[in-house]
C-alpha atoms as a PDB file:
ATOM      1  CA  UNK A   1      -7.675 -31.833 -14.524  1.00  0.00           C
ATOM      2  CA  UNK A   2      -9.348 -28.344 -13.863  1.00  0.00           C
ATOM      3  CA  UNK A   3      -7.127 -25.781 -12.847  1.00  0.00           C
ATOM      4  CA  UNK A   4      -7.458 -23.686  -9.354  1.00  0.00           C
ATOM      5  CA  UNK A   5      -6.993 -19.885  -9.731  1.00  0.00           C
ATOM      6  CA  UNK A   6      -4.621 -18.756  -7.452  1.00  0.00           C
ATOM      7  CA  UNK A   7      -5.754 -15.251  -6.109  1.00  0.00           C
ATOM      8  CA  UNK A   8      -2.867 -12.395  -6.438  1.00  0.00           C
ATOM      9  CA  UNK A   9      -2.063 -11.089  -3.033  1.00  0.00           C
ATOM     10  CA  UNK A  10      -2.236  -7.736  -2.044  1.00  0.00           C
ATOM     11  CA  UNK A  11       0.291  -5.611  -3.421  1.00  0.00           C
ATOM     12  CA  UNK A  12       1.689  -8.441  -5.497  1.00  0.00           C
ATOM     13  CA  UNK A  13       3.127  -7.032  -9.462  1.00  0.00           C
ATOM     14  CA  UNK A  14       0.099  -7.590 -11.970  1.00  0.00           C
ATOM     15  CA  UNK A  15       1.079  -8.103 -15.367  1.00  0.00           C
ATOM     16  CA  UNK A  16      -0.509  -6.603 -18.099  1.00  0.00           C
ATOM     17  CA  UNK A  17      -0.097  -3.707 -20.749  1.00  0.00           C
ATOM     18  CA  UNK A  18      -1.506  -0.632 -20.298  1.00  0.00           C
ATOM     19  CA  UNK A  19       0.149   2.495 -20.163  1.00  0.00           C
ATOM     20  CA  UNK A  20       0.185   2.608 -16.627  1.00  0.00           C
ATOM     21  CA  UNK A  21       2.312  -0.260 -16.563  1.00  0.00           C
ATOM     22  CA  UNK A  22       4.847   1.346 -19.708  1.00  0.00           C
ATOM     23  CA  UNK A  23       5.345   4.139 -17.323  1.00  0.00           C
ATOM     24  CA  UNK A  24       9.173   4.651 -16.038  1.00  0.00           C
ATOM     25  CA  UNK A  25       9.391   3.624 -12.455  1.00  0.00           C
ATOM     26  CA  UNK A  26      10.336   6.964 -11.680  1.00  0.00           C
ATOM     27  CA  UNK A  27       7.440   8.821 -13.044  1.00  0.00           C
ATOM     28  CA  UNK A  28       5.641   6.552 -11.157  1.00  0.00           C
ATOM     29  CA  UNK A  29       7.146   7.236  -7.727  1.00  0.00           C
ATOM     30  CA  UNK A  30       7.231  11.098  -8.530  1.00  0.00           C
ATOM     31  CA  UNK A  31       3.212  10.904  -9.520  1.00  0.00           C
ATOM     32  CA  UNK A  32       2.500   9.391  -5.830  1.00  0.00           C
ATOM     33  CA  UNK A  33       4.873  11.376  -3.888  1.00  0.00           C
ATOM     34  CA  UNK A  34       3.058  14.390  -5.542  1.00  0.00           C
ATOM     35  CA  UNK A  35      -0.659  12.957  -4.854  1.00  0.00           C
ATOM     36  CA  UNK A  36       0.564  12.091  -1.263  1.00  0.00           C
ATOM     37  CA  UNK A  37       1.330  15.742  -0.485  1.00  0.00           C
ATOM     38  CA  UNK A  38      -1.565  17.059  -2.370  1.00  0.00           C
ATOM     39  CA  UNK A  39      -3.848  14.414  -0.559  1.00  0.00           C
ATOM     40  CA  UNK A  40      -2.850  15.790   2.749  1.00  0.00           C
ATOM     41  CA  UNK A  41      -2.994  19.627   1.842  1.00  0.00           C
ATOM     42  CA  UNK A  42      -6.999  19.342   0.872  1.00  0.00           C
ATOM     43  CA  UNK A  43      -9.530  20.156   3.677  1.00  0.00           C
ATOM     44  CA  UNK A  44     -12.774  20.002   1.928  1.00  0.00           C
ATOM     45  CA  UNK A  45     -14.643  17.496   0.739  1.00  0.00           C
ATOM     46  CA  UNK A  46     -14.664  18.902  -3.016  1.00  0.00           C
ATOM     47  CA  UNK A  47     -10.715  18.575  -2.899  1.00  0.00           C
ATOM     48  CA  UNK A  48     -11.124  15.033  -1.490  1.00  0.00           C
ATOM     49  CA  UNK A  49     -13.597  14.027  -4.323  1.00  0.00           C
ATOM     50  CA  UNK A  50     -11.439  15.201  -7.148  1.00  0.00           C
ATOM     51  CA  UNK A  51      -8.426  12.938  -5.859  1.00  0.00           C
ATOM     52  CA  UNK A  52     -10.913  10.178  -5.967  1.00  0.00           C
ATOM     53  CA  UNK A  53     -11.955  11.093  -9.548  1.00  0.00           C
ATOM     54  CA  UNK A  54      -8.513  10.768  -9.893  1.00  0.00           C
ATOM     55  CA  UNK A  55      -7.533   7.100  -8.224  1.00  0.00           C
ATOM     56  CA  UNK A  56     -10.200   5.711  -9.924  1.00  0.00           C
ATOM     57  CA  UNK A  57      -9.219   7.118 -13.791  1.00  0.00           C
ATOM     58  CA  UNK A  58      -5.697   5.583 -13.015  1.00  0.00           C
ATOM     59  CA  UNK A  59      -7.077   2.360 -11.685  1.00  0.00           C
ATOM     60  CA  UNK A  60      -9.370   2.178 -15.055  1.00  0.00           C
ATOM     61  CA  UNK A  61      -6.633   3.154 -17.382  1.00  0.00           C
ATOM     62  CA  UNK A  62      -4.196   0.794 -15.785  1.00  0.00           C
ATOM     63  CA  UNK A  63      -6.701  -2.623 -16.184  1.00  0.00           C
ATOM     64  CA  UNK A  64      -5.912  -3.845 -12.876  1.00  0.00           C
ATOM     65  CA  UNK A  65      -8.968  -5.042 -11.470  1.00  0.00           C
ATOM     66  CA  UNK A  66     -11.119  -3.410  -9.610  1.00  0.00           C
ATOM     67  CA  UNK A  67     -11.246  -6.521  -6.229  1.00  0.00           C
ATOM     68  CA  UNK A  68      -7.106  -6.341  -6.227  1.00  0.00           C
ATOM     69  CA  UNK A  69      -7.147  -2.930  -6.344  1.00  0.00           C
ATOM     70  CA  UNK A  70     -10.130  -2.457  -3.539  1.00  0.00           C
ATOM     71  CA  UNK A  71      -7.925  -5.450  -1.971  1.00  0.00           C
ATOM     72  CA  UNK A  72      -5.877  -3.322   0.304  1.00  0.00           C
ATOM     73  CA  UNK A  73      -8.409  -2.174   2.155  1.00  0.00           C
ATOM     74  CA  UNK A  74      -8.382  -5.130   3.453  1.00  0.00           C
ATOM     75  CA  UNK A  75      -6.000  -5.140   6.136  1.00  0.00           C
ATOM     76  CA  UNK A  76      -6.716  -1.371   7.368  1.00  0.00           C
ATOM     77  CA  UNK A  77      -9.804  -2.033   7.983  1.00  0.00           C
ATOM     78  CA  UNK A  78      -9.755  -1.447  11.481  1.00  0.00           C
ATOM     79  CA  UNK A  79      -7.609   1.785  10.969  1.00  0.00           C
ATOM     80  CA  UNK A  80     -10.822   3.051   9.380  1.00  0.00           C
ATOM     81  CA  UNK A  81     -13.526   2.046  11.715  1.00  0.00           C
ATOM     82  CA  UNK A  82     -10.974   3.303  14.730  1.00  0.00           C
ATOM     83  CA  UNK A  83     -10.502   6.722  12.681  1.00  0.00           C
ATOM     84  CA  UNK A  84     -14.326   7.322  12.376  1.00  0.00           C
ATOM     85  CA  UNK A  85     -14.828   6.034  16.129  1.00  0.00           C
ATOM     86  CA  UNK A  86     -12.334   8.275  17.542  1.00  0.00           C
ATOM     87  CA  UNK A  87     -13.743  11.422  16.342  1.00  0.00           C
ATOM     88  CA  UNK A  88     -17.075  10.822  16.505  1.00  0.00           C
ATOM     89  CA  UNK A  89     -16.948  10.194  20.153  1.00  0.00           C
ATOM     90  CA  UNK A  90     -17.088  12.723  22.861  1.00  0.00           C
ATOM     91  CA  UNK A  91     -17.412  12.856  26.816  1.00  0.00           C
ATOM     92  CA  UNK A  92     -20.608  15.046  27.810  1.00  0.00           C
ATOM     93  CA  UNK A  93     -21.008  16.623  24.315  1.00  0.00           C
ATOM     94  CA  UNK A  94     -23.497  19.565  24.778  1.00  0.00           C
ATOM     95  CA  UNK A  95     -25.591  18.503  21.689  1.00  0.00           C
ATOM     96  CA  UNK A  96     -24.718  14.701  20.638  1.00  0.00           C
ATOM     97  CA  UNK A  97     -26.534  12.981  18.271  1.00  0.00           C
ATOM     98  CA  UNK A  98     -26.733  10.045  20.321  1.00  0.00           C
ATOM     99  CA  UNK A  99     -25.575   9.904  23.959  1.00  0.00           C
ATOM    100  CA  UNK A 100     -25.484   6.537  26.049  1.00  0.00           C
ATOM    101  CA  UNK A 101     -24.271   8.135  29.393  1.00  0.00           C
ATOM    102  CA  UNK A 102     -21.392  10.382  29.773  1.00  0.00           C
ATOM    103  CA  UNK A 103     -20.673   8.941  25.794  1.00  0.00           C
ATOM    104  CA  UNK A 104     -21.670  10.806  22.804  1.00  0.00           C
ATOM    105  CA  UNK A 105     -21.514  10.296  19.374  1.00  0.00           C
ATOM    106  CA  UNK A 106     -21.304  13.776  17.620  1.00  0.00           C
ATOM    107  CA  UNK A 107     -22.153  14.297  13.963  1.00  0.00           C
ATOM    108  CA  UNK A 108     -19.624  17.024  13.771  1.00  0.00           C
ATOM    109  CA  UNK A 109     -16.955  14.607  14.487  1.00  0.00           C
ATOM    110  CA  UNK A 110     -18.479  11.657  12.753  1.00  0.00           C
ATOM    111  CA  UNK A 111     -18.352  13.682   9.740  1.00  0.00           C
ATOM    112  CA  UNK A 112     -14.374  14.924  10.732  1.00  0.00           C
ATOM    113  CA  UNK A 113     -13.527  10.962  11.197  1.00  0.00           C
ATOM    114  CA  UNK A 114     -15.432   9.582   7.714  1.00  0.00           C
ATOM    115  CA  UNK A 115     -13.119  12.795   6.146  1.00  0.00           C
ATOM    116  CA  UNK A 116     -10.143  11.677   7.674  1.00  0.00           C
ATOM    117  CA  UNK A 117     -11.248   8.018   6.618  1.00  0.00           C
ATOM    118  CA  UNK A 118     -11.679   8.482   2.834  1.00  0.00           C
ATOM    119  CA  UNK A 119      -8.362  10.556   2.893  1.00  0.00           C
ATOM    120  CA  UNK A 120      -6.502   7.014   4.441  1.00  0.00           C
ATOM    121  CA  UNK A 121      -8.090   4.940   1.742  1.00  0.00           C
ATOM    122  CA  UNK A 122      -7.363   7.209  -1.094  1.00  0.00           C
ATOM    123  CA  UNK A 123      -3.524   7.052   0.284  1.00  0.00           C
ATOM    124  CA  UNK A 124      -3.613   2.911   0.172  1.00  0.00           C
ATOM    125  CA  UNK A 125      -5.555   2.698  -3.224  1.00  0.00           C
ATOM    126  CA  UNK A 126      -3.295   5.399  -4.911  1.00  0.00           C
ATOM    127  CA  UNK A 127       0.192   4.304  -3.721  1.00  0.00           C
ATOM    128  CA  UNK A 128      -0.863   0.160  -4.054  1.00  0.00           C
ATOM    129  CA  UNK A 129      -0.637   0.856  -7.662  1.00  0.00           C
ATOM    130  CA  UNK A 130       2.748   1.500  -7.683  1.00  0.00           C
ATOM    131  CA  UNK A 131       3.528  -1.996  -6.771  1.00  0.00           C
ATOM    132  CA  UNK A 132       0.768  -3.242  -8.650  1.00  0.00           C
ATOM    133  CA  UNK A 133       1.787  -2.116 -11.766  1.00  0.00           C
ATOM    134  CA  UNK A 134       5.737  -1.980 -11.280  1.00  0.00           C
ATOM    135  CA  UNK A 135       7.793  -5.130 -11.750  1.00  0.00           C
ATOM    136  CA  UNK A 136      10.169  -5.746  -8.571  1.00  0.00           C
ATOM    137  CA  UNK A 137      12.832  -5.600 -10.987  1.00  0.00           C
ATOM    138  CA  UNK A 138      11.785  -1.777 -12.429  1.00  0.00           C
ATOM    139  CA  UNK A 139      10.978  -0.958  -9.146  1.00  0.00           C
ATOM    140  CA  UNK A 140      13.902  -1.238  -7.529  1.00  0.00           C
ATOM    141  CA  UNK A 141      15.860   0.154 -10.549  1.00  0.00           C
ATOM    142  CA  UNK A 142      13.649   3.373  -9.977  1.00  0.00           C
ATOM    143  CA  UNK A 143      14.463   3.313  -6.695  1.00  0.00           C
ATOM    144  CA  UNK A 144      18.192   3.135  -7.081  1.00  0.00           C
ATOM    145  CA  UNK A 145      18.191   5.831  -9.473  1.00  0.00           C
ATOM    146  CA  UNK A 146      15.945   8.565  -7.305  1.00  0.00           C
ATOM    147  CA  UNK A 147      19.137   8.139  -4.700  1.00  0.00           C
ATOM    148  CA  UNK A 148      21.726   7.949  -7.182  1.00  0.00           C
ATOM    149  CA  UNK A 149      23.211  11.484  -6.039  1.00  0.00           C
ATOM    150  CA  UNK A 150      23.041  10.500  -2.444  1.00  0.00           C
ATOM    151  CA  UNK A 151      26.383   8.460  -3.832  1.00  0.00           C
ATOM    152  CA  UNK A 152      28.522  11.301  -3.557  1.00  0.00           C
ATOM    153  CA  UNK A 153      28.474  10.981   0.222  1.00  0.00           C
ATOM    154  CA  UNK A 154      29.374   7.469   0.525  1.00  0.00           C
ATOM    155  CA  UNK A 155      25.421   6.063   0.671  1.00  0.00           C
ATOM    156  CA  UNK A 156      24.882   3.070   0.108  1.00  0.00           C
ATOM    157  CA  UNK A 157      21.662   3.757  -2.176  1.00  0.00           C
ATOM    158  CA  UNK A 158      22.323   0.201  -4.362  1.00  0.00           C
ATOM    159  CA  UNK A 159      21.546  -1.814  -0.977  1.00  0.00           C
ATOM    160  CA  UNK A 160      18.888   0.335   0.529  1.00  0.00           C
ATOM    161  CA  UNK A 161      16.932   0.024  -2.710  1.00  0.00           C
ATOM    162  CA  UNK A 162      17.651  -4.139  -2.470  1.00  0.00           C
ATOM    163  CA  UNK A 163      16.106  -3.640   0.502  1.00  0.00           C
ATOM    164  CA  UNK A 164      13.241  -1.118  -0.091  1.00  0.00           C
ATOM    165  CA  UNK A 165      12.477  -3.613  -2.762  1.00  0.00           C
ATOM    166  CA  UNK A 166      12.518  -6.987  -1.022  1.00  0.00           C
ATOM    167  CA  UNK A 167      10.695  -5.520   2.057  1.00  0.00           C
ATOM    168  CA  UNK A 168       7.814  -4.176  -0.469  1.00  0.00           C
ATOM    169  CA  UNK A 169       7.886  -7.791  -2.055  1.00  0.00           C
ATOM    170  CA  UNK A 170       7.429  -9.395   1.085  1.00  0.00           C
ATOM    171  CA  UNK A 171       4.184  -7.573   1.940  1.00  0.00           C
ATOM    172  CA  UNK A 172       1.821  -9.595  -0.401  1.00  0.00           C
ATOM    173  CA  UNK A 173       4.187 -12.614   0.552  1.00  0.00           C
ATOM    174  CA  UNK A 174       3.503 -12.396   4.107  1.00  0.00           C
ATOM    175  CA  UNK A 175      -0.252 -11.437   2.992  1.00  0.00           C
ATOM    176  CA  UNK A 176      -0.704 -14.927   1.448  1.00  0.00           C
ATOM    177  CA  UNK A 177       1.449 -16.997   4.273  1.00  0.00           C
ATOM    178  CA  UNK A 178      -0.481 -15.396   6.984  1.00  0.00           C
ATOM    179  CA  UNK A 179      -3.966 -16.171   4.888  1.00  0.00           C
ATOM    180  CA  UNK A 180      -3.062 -19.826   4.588  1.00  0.00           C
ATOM    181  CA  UNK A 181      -1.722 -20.245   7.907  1.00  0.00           C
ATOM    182  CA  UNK A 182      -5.158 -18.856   8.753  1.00  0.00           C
ATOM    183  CA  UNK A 183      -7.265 -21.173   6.687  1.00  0.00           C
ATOM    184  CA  UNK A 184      -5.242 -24.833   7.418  1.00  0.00           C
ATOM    185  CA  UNK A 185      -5.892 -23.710  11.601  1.00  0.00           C
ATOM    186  CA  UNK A 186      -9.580 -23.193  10.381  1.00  0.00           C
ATOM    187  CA  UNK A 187     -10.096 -26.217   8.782  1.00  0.00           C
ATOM    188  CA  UNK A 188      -8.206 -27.244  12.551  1.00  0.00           C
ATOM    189  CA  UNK A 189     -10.915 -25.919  14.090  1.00  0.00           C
ATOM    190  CA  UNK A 190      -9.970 -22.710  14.710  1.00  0.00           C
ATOM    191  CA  UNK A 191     -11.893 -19.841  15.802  1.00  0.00           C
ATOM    192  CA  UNK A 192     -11.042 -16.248  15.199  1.00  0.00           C
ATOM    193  CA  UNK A 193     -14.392 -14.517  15.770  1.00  0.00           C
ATOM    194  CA  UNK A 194     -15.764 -15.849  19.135  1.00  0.00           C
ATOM    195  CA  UNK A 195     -15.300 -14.650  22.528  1.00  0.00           C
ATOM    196  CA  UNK A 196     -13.564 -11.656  24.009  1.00  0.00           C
ATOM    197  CA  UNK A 197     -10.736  -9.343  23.375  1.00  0.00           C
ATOM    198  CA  UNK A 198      -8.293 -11.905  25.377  1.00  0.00           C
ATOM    199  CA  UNK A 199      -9.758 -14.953  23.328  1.00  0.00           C
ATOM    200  CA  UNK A 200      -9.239 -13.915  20.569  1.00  0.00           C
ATOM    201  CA  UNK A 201      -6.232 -12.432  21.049  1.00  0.00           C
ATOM    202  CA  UNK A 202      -5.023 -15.949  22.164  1.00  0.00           C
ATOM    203  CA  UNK A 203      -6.555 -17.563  19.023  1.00  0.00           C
ATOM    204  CA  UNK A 204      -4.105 -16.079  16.688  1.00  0.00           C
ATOM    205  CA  UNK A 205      -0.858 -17.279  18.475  1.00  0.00           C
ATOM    206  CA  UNK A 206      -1.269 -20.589  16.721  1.00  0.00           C
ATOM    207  CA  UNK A 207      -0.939 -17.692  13.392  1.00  0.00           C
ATOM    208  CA  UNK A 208       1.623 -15.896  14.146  1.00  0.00           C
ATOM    209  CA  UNK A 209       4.396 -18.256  15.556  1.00  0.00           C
ATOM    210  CA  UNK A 210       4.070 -20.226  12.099  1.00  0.00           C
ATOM    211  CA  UNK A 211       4.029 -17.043  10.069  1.00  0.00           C
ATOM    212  CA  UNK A 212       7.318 -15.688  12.079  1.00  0.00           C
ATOM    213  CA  UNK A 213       8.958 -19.286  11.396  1.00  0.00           C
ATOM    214  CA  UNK A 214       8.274 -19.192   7.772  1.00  0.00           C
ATOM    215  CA  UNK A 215       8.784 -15.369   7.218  1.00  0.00           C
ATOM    216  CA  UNK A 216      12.660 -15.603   8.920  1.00  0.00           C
ATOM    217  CA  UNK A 217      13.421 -19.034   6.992  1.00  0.00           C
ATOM    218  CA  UNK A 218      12.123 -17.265   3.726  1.00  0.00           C
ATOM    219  CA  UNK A 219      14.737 -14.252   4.498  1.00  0.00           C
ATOM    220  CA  UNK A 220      17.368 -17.377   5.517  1.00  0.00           C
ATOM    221  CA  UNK A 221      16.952 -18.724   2.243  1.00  0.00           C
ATOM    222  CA  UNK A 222      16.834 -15.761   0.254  1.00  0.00           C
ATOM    223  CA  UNK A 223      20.335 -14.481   2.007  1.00  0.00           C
ATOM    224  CA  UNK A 224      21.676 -17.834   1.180  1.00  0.00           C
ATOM    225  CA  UNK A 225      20.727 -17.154  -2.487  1.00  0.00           C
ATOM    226  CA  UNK A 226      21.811 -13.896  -2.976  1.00  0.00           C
ATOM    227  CA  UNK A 227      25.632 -15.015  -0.973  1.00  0.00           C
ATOM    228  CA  UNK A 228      25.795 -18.108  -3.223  1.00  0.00           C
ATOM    229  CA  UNK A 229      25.108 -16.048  -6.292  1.00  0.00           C
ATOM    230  CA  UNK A 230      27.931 -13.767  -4.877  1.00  0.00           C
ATOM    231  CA  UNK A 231      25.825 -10.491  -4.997  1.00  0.00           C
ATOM    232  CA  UNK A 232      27.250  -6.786  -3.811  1.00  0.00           C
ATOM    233  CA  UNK A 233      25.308  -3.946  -4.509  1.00  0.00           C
ATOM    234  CA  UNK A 234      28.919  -2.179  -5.866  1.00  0.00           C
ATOM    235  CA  UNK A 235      28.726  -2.373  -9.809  1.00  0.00           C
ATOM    236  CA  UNK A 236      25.764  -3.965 -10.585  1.00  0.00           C
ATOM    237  CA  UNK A 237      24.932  -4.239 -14.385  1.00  0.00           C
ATOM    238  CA  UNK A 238      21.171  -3.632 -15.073  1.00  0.00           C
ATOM    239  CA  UNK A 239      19.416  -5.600 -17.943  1.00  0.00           C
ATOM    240  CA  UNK A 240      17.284  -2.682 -18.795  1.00  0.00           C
ATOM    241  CA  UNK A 241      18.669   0.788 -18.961  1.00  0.00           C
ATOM    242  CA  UNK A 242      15.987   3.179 -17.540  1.00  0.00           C
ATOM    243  CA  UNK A 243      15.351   6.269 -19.849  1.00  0.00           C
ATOM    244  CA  UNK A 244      12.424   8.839 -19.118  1.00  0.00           C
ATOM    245  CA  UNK A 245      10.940   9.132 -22.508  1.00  0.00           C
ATOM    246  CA  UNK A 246       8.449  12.088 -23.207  1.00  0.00           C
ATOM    247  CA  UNK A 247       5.458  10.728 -22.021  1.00  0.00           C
ATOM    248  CA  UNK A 248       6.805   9.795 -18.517  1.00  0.00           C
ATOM    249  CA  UNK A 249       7.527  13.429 -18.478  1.00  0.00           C
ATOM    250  CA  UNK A 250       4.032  14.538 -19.904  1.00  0.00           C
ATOM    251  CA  UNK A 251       2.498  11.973 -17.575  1.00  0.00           C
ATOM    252  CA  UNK A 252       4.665  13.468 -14.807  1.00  0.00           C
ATOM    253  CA  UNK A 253       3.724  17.459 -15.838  1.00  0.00           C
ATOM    254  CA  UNK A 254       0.448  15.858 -15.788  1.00  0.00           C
ATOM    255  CA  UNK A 255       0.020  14.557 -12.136  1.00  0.00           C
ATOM    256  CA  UNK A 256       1.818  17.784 -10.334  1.00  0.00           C
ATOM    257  CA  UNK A 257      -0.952  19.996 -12.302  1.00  0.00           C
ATOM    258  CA  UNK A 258      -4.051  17.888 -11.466  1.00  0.00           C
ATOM    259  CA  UNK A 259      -2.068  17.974  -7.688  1.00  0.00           C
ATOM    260  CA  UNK A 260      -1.969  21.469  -7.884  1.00  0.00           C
ATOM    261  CA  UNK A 261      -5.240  21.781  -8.929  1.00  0.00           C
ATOM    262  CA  UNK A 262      -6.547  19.646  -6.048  1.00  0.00           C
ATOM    263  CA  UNK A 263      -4.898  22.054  -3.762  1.00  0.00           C
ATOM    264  CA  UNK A 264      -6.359  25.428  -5.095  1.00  0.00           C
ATOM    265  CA  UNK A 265      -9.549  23.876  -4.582  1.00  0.00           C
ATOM    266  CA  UNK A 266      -9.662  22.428  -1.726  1.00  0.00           C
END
């Protein structure tokens, strides 16, 4: 009987070694908190260039394919098209590059948009990898110990990183339900690319009712779980002891210098 690959959703934990993946979670959440801010201090396009250099030599060394990584793209899409759209139009532009009426297109802003476009995708390739190549487990581990001092006032940091963690392991969850609730009302015959705005607007409440059932019995049955198995997030024992060995520092060191370095030239 021939086997059917299975496609990994977006955002969904890729196994594999490389030494992306033997990174601490923590180095891992410090190296894209510190190419987040750097991302958003560069103005040029020479800045912007060298943070791609940059997504792409972690995506390489980290052997997660290139269509899973490109896969998150997917669903912002439209956030890109509406980014370029937006500031490449303009009402009565004294010298537009293309004009239909009182509407302009300006290549000013076209170019503005496309900047602010890459910048977006560089943000959802770079910070994808975090869940691609952290375990749930790890992740939330990391998580639990960034917050860990936030203890001495009473927060509860053991729950909010249960949470943090099941809401980022429901993304590729919700990415797959909502992609074969999509395909079974195809093979219905379905249509999500004809008519108007309205139509198909109306076309994908035969989606989302089914996705909403399935997504709040999921979180029924996982709360059910989780009470059964008498969980509190007040003592928990961890299998795995997380210890920052020195190449999660060097690889830390690493990523706020080549940050740095993005913002002196940008």
């Amino acid at each position: 009987m021939a086997l059917v690959a299975v496609p990994v959703p977006f955002g969904q934990y890729v196994p594999a070694d490389s030494p992306v993946h033997r990174l601490d979670a923590r180095a891992k959440l410090g190296v894209a908190a510190a190419f987040t801010v750097a991302l958003f201090s560069v103005d040029t396009w020479l800045g912007m260039a060298v943070a791609g250099v940059v997504v792409a030599a972690i995506v390489t060394i980290s052997s997660v394919p290139w269509r899973l990584a490109l896969r998150g793209l997917k669903p912002v899409a439209w956030l890109l098209v509406f980014t370029l759209v937006v500031n490449g139009l303009r009402w009565n532009a004294p010298d537009p590059a293309v004009h239909l009426g009182p509407i302009s297109i300006d290549g000013p802003g076209l170019a503005t948009g496309a900047f602010f476009a890459v910048r977006i995708l560089l943000l959802v390739m770079g910070t994808s990898l975090i869940t691609l190549t952290t375990s749930p487990v790890a992740l939330t581990d990391g998580l639990s110990s960034i917050m860990r001092p936030l203890g001495v006032v009473r927060f509860p940091v053991d729950d909010v990183a249960m949470m943090l963690s099941i809401a980022l392991r429901f993304v590729p969850t919700t990415a797959e339900e909502a992609e074969r609730i999509v395909v079974a009302q195809t093979a219905r015959g379905a249509r999500f690319d004809e008519g108007g705005l309205l139509t198909r607007s109306r076309a994908w409440v035969p989606v989302l009712v089914p996705l909403f059932v399935r997504l709040f019995r999921r979180a029924d049955d996982l709360a059910l779980a989780m009470e059964s198995r008498c969980y509190t997030g007040v003592g928990r024992t961890r299998l795995r002891q997380l210890v920052m060995r020195p190449v999660d520092w060097l690889a830390l060191l690493v990523a706020v210098a080549v940050c740095v370095a993005v913002v002196v030239v940008r």
